[in-house]
N, C-alpha and C. Protein backbone atom coordinates (compact mmCIF):
# COMPACT_ATOMS: atom_id res chain seq x y z
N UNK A 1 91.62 25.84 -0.29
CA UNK A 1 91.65 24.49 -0.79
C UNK A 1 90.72 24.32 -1.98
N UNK A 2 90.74 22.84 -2.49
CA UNK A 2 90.21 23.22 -3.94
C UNK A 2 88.62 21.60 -2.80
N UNK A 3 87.83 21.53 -4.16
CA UNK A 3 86.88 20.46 -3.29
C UNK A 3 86.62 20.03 -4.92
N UNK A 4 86.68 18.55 -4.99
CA UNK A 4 86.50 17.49 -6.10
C UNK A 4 84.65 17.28 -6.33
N UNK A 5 84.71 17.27 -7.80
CA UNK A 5 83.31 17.59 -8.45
C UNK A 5 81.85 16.74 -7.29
N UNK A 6 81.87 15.88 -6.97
CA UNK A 6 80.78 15.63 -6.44
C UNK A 6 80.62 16.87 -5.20
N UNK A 7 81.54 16.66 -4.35
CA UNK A 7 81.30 17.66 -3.50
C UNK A 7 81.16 19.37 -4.05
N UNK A 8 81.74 20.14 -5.24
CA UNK A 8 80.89 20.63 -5.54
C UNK A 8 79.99 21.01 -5.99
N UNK A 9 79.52 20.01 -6.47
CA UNK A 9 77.66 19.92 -6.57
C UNK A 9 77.32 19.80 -5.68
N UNK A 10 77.27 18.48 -4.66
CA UNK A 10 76.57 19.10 -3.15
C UNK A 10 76.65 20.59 -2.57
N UNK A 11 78.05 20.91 -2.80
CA UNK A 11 77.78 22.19 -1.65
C UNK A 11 77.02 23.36 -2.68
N UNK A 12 77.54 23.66 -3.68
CA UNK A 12 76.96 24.43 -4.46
C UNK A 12 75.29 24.78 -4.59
N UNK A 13 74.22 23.37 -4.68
CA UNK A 13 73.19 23.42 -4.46
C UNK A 13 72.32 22.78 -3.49
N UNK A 14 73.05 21.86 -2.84
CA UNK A 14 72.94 21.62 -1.26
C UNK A 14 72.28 20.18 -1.92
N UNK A 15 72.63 19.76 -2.84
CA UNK A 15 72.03 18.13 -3.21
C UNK A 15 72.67 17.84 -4.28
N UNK A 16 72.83 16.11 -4.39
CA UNK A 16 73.49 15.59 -5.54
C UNK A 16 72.82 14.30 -5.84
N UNK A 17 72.74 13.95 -7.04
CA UNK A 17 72.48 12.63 -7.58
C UNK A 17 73.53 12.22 -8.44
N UNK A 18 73.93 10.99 -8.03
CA UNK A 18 74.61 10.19 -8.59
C UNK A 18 74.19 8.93 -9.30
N UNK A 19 73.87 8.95 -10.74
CA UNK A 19 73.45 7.85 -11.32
C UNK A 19 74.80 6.76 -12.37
N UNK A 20 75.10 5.62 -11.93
CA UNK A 20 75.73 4.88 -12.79
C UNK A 20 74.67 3.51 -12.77
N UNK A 21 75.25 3.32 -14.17
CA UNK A 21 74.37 2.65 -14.69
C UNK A 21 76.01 1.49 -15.29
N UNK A 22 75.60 -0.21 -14.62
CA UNK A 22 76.74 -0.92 -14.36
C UNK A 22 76.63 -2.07 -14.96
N UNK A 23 77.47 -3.18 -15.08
CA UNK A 23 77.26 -4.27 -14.75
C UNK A 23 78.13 -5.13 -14.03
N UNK A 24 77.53 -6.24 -12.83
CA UNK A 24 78.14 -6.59 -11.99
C UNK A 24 78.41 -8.11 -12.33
N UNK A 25 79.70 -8.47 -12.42
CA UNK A 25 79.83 -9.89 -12.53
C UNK A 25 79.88 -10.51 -11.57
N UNK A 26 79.62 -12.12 -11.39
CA UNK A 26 79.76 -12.85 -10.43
C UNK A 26 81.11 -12.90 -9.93
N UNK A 27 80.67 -12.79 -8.44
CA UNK A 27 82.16 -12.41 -7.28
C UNK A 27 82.80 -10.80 -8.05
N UNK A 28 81.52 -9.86 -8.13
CA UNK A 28 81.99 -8.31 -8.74
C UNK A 28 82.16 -7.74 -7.13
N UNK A 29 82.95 -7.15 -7.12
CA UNK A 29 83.47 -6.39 -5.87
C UNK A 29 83.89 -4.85 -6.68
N UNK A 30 84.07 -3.64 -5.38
CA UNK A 30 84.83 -2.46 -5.90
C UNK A 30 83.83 -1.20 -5.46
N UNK A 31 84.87 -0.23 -5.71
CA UNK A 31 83.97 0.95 -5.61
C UNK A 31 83.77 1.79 -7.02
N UNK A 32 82.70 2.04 -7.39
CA UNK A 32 82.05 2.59 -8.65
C UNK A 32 82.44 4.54 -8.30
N UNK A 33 82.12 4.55 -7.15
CA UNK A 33 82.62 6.22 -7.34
C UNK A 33 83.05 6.45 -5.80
N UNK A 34 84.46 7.46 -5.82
CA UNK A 34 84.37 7.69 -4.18
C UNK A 34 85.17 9.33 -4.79
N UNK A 35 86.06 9.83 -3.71
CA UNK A 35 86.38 10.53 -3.21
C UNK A 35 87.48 10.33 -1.90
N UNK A 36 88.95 11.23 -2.30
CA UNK A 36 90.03 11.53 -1.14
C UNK A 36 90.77 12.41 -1.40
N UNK A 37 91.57 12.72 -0.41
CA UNK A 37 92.44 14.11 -0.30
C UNK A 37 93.75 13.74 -0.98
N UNK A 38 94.12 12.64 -1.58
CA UNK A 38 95.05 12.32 -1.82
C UNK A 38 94.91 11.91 -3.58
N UNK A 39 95.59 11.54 -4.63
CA UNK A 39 95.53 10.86 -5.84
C UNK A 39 96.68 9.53 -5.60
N UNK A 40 95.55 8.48 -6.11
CA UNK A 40 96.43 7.16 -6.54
C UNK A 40 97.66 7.57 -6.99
N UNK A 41 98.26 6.58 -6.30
CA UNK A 41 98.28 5.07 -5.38
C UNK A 41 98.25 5.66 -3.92
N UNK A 42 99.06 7.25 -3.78
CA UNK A 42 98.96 7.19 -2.45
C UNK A 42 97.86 6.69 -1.32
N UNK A 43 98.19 6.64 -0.40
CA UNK A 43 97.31 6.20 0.39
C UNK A 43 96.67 7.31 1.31
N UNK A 44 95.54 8.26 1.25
CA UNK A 44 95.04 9.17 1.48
C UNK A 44 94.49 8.93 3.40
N UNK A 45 94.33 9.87 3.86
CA UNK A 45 94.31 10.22 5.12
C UNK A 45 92.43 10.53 4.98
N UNK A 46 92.00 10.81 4.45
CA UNK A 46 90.71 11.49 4.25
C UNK A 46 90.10 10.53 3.17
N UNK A 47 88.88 10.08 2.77
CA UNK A 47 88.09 9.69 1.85
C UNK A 47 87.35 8.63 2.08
N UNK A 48 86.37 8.79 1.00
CA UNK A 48 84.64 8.34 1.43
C UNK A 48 84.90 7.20 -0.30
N UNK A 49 84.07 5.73 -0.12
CA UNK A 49 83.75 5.37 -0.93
C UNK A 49 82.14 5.69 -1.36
N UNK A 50 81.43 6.57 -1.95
CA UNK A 50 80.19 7.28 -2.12
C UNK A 50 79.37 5.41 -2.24
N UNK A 51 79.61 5.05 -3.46
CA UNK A 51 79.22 3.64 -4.17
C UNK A 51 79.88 2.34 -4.23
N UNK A 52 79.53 1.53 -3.80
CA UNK A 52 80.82 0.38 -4.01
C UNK A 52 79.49 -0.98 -3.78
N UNK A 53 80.27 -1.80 -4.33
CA UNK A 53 79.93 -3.27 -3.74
C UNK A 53 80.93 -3.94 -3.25
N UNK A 54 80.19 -4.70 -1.58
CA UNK A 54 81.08 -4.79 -1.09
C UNK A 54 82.01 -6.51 -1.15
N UNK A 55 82.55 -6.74 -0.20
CA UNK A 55 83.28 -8.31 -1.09
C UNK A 55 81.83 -9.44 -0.50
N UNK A 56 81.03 -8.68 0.20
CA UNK A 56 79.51 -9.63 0.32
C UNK A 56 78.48 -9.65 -0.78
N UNK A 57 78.94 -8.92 -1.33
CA UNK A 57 78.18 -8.74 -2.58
C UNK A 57 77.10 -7.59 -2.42
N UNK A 58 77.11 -6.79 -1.24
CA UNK A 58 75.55 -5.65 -1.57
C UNK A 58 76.34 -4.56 -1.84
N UNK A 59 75.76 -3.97 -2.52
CA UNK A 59 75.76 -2.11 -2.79
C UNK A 59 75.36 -1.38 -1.85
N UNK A 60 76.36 -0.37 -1.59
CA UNK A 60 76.84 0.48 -0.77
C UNK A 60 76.65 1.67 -1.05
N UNK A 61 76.06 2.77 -0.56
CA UNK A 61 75.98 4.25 -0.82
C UNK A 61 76.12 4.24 0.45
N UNK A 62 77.03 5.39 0.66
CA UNK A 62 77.37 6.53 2.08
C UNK A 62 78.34 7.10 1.90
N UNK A 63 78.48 8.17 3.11
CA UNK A 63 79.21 9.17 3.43
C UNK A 63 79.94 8.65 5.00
N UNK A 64 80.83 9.33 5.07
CA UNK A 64 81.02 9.96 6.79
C UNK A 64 80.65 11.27 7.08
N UNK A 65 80.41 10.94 8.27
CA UNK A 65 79.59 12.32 8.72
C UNK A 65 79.81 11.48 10.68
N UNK A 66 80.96 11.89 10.96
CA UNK A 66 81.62 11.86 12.29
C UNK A 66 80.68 10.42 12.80
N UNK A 67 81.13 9.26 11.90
CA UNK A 67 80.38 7.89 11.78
C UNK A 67 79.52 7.54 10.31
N UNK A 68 79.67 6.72 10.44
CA UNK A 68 79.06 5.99 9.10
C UNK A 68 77.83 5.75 8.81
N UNK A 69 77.18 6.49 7.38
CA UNK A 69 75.85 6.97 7.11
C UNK A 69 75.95 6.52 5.76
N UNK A 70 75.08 5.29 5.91
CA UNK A 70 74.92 4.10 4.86
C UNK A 70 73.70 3.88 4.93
N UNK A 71 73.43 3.25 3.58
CA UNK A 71 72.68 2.44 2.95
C UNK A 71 73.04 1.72 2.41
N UNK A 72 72.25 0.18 2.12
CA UNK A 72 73.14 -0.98 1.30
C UNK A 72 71.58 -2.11 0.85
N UNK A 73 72.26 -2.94 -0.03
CA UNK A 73 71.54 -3.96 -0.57
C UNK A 73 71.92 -4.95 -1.19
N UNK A 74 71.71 -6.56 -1.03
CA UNK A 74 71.95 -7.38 -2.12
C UNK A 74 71.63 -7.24 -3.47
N UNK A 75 72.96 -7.37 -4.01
CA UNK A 75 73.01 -7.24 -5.41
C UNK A 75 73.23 -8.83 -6.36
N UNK A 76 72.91 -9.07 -7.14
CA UNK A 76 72.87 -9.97 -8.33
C UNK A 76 73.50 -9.49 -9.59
N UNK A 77 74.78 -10.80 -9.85
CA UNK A 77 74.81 -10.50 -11.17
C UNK A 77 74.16 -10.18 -12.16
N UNK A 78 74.77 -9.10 -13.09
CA UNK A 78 73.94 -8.88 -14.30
C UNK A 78 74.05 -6.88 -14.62
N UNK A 79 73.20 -6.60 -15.41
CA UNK A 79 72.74 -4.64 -15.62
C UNK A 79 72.63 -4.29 -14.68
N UNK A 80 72.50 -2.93 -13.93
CA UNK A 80 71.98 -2.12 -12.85
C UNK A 80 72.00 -1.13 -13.03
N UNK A 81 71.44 -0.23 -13.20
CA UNK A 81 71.56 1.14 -12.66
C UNK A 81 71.36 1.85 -10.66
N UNK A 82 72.16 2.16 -10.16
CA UNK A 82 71.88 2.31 -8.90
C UNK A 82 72.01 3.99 -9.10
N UNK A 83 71.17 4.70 -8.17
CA UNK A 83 71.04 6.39 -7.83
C UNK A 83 71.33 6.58 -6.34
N UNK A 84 72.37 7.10 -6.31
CA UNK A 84 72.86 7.97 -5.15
C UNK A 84 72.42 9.46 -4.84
N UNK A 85 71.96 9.56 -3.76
CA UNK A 85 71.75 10.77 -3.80
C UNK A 85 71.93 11.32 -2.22
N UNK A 86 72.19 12.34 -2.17
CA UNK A 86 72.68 13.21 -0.73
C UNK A 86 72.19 14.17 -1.04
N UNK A 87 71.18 14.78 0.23
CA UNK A 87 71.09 16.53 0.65
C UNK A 87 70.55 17.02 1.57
N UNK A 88 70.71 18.32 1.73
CA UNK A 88 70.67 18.83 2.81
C UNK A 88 69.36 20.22 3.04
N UNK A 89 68.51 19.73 3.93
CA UNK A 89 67.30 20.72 4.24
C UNK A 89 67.73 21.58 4.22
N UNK A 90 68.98 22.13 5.10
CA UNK A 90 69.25 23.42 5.39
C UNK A 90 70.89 23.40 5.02
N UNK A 91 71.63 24.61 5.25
CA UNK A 91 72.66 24.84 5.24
C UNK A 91 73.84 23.88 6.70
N UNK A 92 72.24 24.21 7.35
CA UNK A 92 73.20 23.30 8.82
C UNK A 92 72.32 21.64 8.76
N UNK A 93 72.19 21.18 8.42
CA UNK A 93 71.50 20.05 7.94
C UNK A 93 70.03 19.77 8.33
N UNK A 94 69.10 18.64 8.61
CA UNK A 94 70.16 17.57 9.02
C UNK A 94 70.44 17.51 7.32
N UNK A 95 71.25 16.38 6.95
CA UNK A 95 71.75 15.85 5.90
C UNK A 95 71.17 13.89 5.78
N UNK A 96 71.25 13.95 4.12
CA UNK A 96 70.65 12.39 4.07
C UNK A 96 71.14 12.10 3.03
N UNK A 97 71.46 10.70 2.94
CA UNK A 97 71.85 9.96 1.43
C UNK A 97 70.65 8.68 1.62
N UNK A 98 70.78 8.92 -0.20
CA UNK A 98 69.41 7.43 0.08
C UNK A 98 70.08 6.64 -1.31
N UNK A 99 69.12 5.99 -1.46
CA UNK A 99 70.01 4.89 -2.61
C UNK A 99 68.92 4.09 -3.39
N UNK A 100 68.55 4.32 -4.49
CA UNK A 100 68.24 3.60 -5.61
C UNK A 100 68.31 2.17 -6.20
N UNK A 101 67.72 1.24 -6.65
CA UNK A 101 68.80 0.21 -7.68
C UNK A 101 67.47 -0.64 -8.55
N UNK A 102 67.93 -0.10 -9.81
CA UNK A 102 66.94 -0.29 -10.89
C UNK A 102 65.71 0.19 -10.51
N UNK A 103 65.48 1.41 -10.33
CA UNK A 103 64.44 2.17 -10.06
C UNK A 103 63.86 2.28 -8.83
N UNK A 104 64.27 0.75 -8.06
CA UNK A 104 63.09 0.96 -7.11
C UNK A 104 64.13 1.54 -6.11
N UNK A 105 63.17 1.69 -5.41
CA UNK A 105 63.67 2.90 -3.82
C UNK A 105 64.09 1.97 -2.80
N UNK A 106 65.59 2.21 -2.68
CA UNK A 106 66.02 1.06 -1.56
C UNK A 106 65.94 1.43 -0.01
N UNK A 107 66.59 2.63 0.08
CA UNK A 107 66.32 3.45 1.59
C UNK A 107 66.85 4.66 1.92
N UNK A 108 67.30 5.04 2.94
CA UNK A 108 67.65 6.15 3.73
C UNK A 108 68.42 6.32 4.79
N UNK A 109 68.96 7.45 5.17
CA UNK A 109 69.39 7.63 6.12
C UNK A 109 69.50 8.84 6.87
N UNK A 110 70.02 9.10 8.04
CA UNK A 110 70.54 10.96 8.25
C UNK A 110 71.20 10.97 9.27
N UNK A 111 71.62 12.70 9.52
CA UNK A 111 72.62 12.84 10.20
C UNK A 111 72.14 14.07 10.56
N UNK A 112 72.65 14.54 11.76
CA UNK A 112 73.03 15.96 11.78
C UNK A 112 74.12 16.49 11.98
N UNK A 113 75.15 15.78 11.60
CA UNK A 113 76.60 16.08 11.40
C UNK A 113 77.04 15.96 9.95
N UNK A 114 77.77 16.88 9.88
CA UNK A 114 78.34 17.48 8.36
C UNK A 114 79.30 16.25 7.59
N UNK A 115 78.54 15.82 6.76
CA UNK A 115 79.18 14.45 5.88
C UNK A 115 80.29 15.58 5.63
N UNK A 116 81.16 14.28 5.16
CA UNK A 116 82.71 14.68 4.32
C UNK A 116 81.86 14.92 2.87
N UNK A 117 81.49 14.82 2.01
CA UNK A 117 80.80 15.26 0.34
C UNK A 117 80.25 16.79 0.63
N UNK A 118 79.86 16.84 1.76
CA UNK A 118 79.42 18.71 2.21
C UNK A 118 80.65 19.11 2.73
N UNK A 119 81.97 19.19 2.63
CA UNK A 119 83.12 19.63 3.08
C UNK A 119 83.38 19.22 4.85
N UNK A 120 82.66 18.22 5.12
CA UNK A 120 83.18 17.98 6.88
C UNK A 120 84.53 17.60 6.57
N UNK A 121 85.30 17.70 7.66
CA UNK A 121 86.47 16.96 7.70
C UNK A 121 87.62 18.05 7.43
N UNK A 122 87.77 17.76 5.56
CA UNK A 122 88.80 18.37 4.91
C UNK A 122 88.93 18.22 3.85
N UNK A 123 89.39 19.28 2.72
CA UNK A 123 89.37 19.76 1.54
C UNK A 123 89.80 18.28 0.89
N UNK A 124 88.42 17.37 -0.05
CA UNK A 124 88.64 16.63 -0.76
C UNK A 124 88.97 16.80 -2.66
N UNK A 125 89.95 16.79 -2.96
CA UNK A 125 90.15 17.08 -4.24
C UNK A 125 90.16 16.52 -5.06
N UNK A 126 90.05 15.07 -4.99
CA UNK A 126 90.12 14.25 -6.12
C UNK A 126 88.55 13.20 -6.14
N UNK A 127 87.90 13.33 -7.15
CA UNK A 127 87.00 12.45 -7.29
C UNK A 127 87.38 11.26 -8.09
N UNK A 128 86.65 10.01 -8.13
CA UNK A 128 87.48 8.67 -8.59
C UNK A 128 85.92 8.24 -9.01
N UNK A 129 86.43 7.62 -10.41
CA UNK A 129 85.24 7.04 -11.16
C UNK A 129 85.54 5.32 -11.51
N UNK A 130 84.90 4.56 -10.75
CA UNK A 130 85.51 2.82 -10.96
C UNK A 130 86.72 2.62 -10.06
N UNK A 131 86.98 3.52 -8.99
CA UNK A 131 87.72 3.35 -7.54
C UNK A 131 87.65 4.23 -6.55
N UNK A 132 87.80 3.61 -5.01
CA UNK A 132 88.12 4.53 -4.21
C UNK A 132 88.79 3.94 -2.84
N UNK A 133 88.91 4.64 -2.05
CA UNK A 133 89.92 4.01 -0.95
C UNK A 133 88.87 3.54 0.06
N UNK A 134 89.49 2.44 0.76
CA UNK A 134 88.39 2.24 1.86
C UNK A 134 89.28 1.38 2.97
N UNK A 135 89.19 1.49 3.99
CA UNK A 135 89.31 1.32 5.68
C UNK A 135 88.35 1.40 6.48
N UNK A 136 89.33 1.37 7.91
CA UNK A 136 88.67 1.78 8.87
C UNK A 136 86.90 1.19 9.18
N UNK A 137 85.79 2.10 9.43
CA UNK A 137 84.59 1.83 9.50
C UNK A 137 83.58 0.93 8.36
N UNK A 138 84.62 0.97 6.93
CA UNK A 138 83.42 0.44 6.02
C UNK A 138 83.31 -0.67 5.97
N UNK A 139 82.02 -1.28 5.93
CA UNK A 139 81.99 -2.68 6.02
C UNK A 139 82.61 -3.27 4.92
N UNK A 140 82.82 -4.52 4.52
CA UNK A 140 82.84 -5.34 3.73
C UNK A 140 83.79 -5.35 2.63
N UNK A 141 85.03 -4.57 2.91
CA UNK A 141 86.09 -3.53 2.02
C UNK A 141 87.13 -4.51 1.70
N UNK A 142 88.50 -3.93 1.01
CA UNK A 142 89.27 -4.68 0.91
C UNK A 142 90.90 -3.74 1.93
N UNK A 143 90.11 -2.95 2.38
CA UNK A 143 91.17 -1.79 3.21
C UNK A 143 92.27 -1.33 2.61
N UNK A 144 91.92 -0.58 1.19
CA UNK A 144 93.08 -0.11 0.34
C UNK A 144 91.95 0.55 -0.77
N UNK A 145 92.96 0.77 -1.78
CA UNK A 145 92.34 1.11 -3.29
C UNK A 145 91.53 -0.29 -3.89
N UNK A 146 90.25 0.17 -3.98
CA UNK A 146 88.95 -0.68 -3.74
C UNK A 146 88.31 -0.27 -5.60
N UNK A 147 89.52 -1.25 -6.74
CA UNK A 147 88.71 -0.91 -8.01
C UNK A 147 87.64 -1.88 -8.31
N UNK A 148 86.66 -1.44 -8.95
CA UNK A 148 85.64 -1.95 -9.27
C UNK A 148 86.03 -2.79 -10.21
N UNK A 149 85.51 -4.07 -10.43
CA UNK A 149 85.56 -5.26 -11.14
C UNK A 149 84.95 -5.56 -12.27
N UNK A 150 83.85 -4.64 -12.37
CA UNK A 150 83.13 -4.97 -13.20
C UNK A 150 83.23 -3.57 -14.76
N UNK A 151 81.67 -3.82 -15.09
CA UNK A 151 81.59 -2.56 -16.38
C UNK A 151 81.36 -1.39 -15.48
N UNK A 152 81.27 -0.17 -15.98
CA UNK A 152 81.08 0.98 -15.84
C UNK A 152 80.14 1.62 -17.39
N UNK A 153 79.44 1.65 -17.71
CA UNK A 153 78.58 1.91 -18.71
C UNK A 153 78.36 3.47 -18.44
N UNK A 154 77.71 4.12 -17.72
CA UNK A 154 77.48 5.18 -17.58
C UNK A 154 77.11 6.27 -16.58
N UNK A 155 77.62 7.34 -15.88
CA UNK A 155 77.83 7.76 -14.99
C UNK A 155 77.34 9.27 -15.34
N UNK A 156 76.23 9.88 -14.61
CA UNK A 156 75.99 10.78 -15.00
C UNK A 156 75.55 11.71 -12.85
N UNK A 157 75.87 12.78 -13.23
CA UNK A 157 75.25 13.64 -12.28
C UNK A 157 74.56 15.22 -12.40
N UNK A 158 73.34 14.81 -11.08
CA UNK A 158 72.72 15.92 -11.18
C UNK A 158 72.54 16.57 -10.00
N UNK A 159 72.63 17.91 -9.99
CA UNK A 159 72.31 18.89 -8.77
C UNK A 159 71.25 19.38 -7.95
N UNK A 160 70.40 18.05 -7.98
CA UNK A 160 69.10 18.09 -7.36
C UNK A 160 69.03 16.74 -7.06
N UNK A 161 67.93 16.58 -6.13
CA UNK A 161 67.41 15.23 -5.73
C UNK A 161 66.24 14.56 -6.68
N UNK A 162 66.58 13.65 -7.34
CA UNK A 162 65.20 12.59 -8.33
C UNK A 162 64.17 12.47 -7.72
N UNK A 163 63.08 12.42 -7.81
CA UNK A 163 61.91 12.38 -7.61
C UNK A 163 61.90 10.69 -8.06
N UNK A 164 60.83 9.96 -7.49
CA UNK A 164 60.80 8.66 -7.44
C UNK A 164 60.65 8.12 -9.05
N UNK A 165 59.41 8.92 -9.61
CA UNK A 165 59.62 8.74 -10.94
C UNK A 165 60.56 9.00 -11.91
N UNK A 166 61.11 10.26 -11.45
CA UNK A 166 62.48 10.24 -12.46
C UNK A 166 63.54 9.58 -12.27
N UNK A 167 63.51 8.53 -11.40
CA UNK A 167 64.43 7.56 -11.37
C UNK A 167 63.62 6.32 -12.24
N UNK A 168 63.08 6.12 -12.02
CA UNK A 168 62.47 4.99 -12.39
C UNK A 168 62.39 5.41 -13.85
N UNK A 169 62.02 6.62 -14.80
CA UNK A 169 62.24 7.34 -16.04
C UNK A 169 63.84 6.65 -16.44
N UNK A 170 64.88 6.88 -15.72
CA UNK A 170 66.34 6.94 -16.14
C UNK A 170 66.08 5.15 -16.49
């Protein structure tokens, strides 16, 4: 099987950062970056919204990982930059995503079950930049192809985990 760019940067160096840098309009909903086994419109069997805001208005970073491994926050219209990031101590985990927004450090999480972005599940091939699919467990969704509403300014990734200051640097 083939595995779509975020996931191989996670697996490749066992961590990823995801930085977009946005802006959210009033009543902005959507997902900024995800991942599924399928390409639009179909409707995919497999996939993770990584980033999204949800129709409550907070920002969303997570994975699945045999249950839902989130982080979130109220968001306000206007600029943002939010940092995603996932990795893994070891090869067998545990595993963690934490989440950023405008530098400061929002939180954390973990698992010791193999997120879908580290290949759990099944071979994800398509990565999605300003959409992704969402159901099932995620909160606050629209249970379909979930496009983002707003700007997309800039989207960059790296194969390591940010250090507090180099987020706050970006």
């Amino acid at each position: 099987g083939t595995t779509e760019l975020f996931g191989c940067v996670a697996i490749k160096y066992g961590a990823i950062s995801a930085v977009v840098w946005f802006y959210e309009p009033s009543s902005g909903m959507g997902a900024m970056l995800g991942f599924s086994n399928v390409l639009y419109p179909s409707t995919p069997n497999d996939y993770t919204p990584l980033l999204y805001v949800g129709t409550n208005g907070c920002l969303y970073a997570g994975d699945w990982a045999s249950g839902l491994l989130q982080v979130s926050t109220p968001i306000s219209p206007g600029w943002h930059m939010a940092v995603l990031e996932e990795w893994a101590n070891s090869t067998s985990g545990p595993y963690y995503v934490a989440l950023y927004l405008d530098g400061q450090y929002i939180g954390q999480t973990s698992t010791s079950n193999l997120p879908q972005l580290f290949h759990g599940g099944t071979d994800f091939q398509y990565a999605y930049i300003g959409t992704g699919y969402t159901n099932g467990a995620w909160p606050n969704v629209n249970k379909a192809w979930f496009f983002f509403n707003g700007t997309i300014a800039y989207v960059a990734v790296y194969n390591t985990v940010l250090s507090q200051s180099q987020v706050q640097q970006l």
